[in-house]
Protein backbone atom coordinates (compact mmCIF):
# COMPACT_ATOMS: atom_id res chain seq x y z
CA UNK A 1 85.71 -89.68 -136.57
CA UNK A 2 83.79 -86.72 -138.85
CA UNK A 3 86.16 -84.59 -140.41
CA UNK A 4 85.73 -81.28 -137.98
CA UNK A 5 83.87 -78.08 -139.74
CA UNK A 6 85.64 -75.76 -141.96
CA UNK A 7 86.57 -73.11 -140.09
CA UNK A 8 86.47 -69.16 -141.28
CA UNK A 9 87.58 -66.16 -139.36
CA UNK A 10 85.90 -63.25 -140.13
CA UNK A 11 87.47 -60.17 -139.37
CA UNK A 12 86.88 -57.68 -136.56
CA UNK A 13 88.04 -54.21 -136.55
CA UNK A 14 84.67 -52.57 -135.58
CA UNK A 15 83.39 -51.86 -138.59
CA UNK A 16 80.83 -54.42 -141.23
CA UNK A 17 78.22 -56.64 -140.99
CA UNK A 18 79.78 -58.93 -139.49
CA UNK A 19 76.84 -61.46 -137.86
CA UNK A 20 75.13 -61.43 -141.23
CA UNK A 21 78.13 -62.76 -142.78
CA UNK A 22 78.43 -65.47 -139.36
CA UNK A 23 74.94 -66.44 -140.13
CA UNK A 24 75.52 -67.01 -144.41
CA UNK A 25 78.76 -68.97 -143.83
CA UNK A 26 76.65 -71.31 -141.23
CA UNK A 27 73.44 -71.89 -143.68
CA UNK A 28 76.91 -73.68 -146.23
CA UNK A 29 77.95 -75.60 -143.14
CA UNK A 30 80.79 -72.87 -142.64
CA UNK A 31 82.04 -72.68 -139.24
CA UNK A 32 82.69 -68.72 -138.71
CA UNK A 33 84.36 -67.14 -135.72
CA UNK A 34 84.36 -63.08 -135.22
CA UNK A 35 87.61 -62.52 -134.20
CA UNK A 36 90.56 -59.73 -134.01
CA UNK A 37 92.84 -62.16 -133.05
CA UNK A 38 95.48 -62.87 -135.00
CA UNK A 39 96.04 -66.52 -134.22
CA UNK A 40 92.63 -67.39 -135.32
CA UNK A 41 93.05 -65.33 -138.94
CA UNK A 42 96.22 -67.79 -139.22
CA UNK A 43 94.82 -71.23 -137.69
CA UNK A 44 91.51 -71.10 -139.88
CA UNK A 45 91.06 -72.23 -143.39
CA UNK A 46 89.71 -69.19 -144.93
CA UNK A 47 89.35 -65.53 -143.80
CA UNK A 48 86.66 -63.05 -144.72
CA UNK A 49 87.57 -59.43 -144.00
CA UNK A 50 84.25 -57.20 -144.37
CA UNK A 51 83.39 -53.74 -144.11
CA UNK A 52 80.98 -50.45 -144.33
CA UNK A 53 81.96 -47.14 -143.50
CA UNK A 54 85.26 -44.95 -144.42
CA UNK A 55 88.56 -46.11 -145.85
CA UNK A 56 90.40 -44.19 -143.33
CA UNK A 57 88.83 -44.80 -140.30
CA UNK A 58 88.97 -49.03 -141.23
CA UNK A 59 92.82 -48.44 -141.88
CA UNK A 60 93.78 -47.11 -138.85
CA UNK A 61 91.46 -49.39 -136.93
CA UNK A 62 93.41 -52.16 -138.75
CA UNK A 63 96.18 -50.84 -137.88
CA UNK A 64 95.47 -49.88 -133.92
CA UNK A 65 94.45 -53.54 -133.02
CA UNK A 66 97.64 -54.76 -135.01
CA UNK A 67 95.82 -56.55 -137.96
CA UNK A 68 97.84 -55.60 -140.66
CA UNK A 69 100.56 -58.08 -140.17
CA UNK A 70 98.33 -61.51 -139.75
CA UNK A 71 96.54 -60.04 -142.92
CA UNK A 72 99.71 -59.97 -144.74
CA UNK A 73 100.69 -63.67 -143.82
CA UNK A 74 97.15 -64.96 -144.65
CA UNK A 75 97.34 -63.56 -147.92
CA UNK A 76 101.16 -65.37 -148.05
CA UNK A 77 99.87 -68.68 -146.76
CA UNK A 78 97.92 -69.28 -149.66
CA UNK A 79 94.67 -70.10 -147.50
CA UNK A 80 91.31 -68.74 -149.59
CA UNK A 81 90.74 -64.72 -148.65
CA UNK A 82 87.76 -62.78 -149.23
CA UNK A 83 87.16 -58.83 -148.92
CA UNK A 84 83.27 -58.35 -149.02
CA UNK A 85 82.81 -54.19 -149.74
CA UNK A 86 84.81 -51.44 -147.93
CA UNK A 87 86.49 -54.95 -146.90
CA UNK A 88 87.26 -55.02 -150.97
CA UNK A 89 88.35 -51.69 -151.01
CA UNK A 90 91.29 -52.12 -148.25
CA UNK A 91 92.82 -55.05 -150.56
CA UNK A 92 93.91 -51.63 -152.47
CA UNK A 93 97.25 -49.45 -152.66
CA UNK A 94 94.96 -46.62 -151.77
CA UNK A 95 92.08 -44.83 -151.69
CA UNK A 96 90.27 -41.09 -152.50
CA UNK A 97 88.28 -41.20 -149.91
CA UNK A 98 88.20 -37.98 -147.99
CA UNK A 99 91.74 -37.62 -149.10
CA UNK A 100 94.69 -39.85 -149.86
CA UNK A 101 94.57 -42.88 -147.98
CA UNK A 102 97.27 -45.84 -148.20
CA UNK A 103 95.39 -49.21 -148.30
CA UNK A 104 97.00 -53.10 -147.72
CA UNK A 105 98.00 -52.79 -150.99
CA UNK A 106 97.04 -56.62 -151.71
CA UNK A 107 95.73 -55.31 -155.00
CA UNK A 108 97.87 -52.31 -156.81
CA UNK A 109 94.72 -49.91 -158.06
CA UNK A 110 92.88 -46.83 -156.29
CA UNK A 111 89.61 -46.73 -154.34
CA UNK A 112 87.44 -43.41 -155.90
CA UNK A 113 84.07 -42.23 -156.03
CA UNK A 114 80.65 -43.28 -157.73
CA UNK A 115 78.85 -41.10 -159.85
CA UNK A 116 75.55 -41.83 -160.95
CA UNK A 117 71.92 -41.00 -161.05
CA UNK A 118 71.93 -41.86 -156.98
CA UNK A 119 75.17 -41.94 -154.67
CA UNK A 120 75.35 -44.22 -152.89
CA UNK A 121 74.42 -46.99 -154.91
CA UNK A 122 72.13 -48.87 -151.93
CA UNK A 123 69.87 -51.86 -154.00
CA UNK A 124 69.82 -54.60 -156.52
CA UNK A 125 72.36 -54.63 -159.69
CA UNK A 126 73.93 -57.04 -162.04
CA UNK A 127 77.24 -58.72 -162.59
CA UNK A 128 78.75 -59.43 -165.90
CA UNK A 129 81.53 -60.98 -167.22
CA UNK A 130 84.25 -59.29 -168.43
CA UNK A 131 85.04 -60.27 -172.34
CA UNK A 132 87.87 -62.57 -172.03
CA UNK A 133 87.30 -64.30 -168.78
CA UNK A 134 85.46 -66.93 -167.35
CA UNK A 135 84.00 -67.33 -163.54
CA UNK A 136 85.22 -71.20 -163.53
CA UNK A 137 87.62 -72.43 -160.54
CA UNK A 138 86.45 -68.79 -158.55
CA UNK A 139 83.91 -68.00 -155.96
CA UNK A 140 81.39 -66.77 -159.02
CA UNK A 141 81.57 -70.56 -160.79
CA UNK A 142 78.03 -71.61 -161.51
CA UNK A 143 76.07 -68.47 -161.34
CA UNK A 144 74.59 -67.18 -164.58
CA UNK A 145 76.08 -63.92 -166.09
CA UNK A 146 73.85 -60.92 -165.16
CA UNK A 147 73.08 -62.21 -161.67
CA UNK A 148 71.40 -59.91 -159.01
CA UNK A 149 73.66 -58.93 -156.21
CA UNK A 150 72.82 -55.86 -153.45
CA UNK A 151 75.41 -53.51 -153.52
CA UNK A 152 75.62 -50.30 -150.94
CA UNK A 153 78.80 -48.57 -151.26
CA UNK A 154 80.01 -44.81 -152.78
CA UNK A 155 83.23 -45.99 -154.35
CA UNK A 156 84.93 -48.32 -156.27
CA UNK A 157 88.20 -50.01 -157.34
CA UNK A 158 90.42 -49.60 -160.41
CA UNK A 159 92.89 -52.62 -160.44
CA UNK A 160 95.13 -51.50 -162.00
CA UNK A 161 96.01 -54.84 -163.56
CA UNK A 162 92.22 -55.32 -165.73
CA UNK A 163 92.78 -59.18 -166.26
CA UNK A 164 92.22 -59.61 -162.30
CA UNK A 165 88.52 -57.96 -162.66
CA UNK A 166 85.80 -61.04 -162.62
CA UNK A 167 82.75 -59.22 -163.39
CA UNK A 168 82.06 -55.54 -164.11
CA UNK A 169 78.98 -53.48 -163.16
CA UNK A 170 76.91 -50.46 -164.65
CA UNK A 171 75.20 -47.95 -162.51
CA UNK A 172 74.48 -44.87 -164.77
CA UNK A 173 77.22 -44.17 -166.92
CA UNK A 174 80.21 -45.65 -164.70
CA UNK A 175 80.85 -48.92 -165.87
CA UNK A 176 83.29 -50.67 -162.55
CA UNK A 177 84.56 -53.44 -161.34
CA UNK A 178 82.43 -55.62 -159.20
CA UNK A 179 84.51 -58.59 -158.21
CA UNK A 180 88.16 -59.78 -158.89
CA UNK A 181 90.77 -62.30 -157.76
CA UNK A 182 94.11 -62.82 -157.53
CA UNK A 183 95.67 -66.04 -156.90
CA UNK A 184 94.01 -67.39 -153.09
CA UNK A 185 92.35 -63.63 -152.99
CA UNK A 186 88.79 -63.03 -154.06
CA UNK A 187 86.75 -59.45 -153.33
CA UNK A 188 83.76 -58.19 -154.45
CA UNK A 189 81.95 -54.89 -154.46
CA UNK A 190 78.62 -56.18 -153.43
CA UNK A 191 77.23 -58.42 -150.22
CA UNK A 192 76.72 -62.13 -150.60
CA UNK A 193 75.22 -61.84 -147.30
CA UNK A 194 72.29 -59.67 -148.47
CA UNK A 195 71.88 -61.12 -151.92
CA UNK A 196 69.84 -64.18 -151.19
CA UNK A 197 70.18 -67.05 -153.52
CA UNK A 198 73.21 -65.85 -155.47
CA UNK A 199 75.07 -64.72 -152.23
CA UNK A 200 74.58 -68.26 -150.70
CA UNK A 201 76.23 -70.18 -154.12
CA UNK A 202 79.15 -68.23 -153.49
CA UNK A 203 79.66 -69.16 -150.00
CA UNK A 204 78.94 -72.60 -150.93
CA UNK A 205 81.91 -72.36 -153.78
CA UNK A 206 84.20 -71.02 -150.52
CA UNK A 207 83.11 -74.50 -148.69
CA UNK A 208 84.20 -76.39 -151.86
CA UNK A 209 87.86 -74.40 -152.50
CA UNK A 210 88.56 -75.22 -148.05
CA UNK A 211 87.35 -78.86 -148.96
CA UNK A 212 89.52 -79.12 -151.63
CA UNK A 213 92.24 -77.31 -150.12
CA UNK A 214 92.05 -79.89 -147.03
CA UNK A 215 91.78 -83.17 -149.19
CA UNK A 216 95.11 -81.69 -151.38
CA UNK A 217 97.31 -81.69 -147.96
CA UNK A 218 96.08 -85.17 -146.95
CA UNK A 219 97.41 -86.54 -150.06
């Protein structure tokens, strides 16, 4: 019998792009179910929780439809997790957003505001590596340093641990934090889904990590 597809829930609280992250996952041979349900978040092999629009109104959406908990556990069942944009931005203790907001706190660091020559940043920009690091055994493995990504998005993170931040990214004078993982979690500030080439090679690096993943427990 063929082993059955990999299966990824993406997360649905109302708010993201969520069909154009359906339809990136299926090009890599990802099978990806839209879902708010928390037994699907726990009985897939990865979950993807996106995002666009305000901090505040995507926590207490979270919250209303009672996603907070099967977050929690997916992040404690070591199964790969991926916040894609405001989706990144909720992995935080909190956010500046029109106020003081108190995130999943995943990842201790704030959520504040771009400056720059254009807020928001909506277009094309580059990802580099941070100094000491390297973007082997993460989502980033394979693509060249100073790859194109599309970013849209008015604030940032500052993890507040820096050895978690992958790659870093200028837009005027504000030099931020584009990607980072910790442990099974991966987030980035930009959209794989929009980013063509580059945003495909890191889907395909999710497929790998579940494949892996699966062949470790049938050993």
């Amino acid at each position: 019998m063929p082993e059955p597809a990999a299966r990824v829930a993406i997360v649905d609280y109302g708010m993201g792009n969520l069909f154009s992250v359906q339809q990136a996952l299926a090009h890599v041979g990802l099978e990806a179910t839209i879902t708010a349900e928390a037994g699907r978040l726990m009985s897939a092999d990865a979950v993807i929780l996106p995002g666009v629009g305000a901090f505040g109104d995507a926590m207490a959406e979270l919250t209303r439809r009672d996603l907070v908990t099967p977050l929690r556990e997916a992040v404690a069942s070591g199964k790969p997790v991926v916040g894609i944009c405001l989706g990144m931005q909720l992995l935080m203790s909190e956010s500046l957003e029109f106020g003081r907001h108190r995130g999943l706190g995943f990842i201790e660091g704030d959520v504040v505001r771009l400056t720059g020559p254009k807020v928001p940043q909506v277009g094309w920009n580059r990802i580099w590596l941070v100094d000491r690091g390297s973007w082997d055994g993460t989502l980033l493995e394979g693509l060249p340093e100073g790859a194109y990504f599309y970013f849209v998005h008015s604030f940032y993170v500052r993890p507040m641990e820096a050895a978690l931040t992958l790659s870093t990214t200028r837009y005027g004078s504000v030099e931020f934090c584009s990607s980072l993982r910790r442990g099974n979690v991966f987030a980035c500030q930009f959209h794989p889904e929009r980013s063509g080439p580059a945003g495909l090679a890191l889907y395909r690096n999710l497929a790998t990590q579940i494949a892996q993943a699966r062949a470790e427990v049938e050993r």
